[in-house]
Protein backbone atom coordinates (compact mmCIF):
# COMPACT_ATOMS: atom_id res chain seq x y z
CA UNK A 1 21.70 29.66 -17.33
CA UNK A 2 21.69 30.04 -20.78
CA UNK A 3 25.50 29.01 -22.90
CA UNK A 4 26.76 27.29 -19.90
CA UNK A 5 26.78 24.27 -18.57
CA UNK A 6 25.99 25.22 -14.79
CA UNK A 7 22.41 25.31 -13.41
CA UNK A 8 20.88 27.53 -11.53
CA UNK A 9 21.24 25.68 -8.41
CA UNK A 10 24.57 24.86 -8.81
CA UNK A 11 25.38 28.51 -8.95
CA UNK A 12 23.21 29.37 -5.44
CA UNK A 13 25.89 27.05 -3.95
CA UNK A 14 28.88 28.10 -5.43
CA UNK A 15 27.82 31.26 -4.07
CA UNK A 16 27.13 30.03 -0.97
CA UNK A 17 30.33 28.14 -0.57
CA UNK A 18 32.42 31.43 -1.62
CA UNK A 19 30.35 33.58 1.14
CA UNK A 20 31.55 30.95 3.58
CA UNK A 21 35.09 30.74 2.74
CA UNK A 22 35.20 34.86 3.16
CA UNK A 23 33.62 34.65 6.72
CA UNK A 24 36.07 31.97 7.70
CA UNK A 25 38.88 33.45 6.27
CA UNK A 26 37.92 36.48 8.59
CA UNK A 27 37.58 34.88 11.33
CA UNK A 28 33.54 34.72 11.96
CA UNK A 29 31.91 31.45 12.96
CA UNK A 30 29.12 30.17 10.28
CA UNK A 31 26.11 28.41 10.79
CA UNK A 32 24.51 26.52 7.89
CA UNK A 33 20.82 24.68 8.24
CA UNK A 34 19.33 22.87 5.72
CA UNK A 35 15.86 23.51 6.08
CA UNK A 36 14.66 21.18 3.44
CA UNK A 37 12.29 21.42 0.46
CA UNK A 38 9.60 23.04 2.13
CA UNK A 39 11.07 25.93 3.75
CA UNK A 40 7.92 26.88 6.55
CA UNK A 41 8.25 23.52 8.17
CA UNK A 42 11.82 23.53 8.22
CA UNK A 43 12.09 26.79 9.94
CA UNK A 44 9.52 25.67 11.95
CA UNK A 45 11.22 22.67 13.07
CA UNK A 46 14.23 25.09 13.50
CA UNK A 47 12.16 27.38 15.75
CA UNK A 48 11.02 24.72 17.76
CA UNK A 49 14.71 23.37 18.35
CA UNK A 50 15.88 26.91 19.24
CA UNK A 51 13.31 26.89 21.96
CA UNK A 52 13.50 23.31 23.03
């Protein structure tokens, strides 16, 4: 991000972590998964959990 000292990734999760205090705060349950660098295999793996 240019004239600052945050990255772009660092900004997804900031983002992230704010959209997860607001559910809490309100009361709805949150789920995070970490689905790893390559994103088809982790949601497959995900899938196959779900169904397992």
């Amino acid at each position: 991000m240019p004239e600052t000292d945050n990255t772009f990734k660092a900004t997804i999760r900031a983002q992230a972590l704010g959209g997860y205090q607001a559910l809490v705060q309100r009361g709805r349950r949150v789920l995070s998964v970490n689905v790893g660098r390559d994103a088809a295999v982790g949601l497959d793996r995900v899938l196959a959990a779900i169904r397992s």
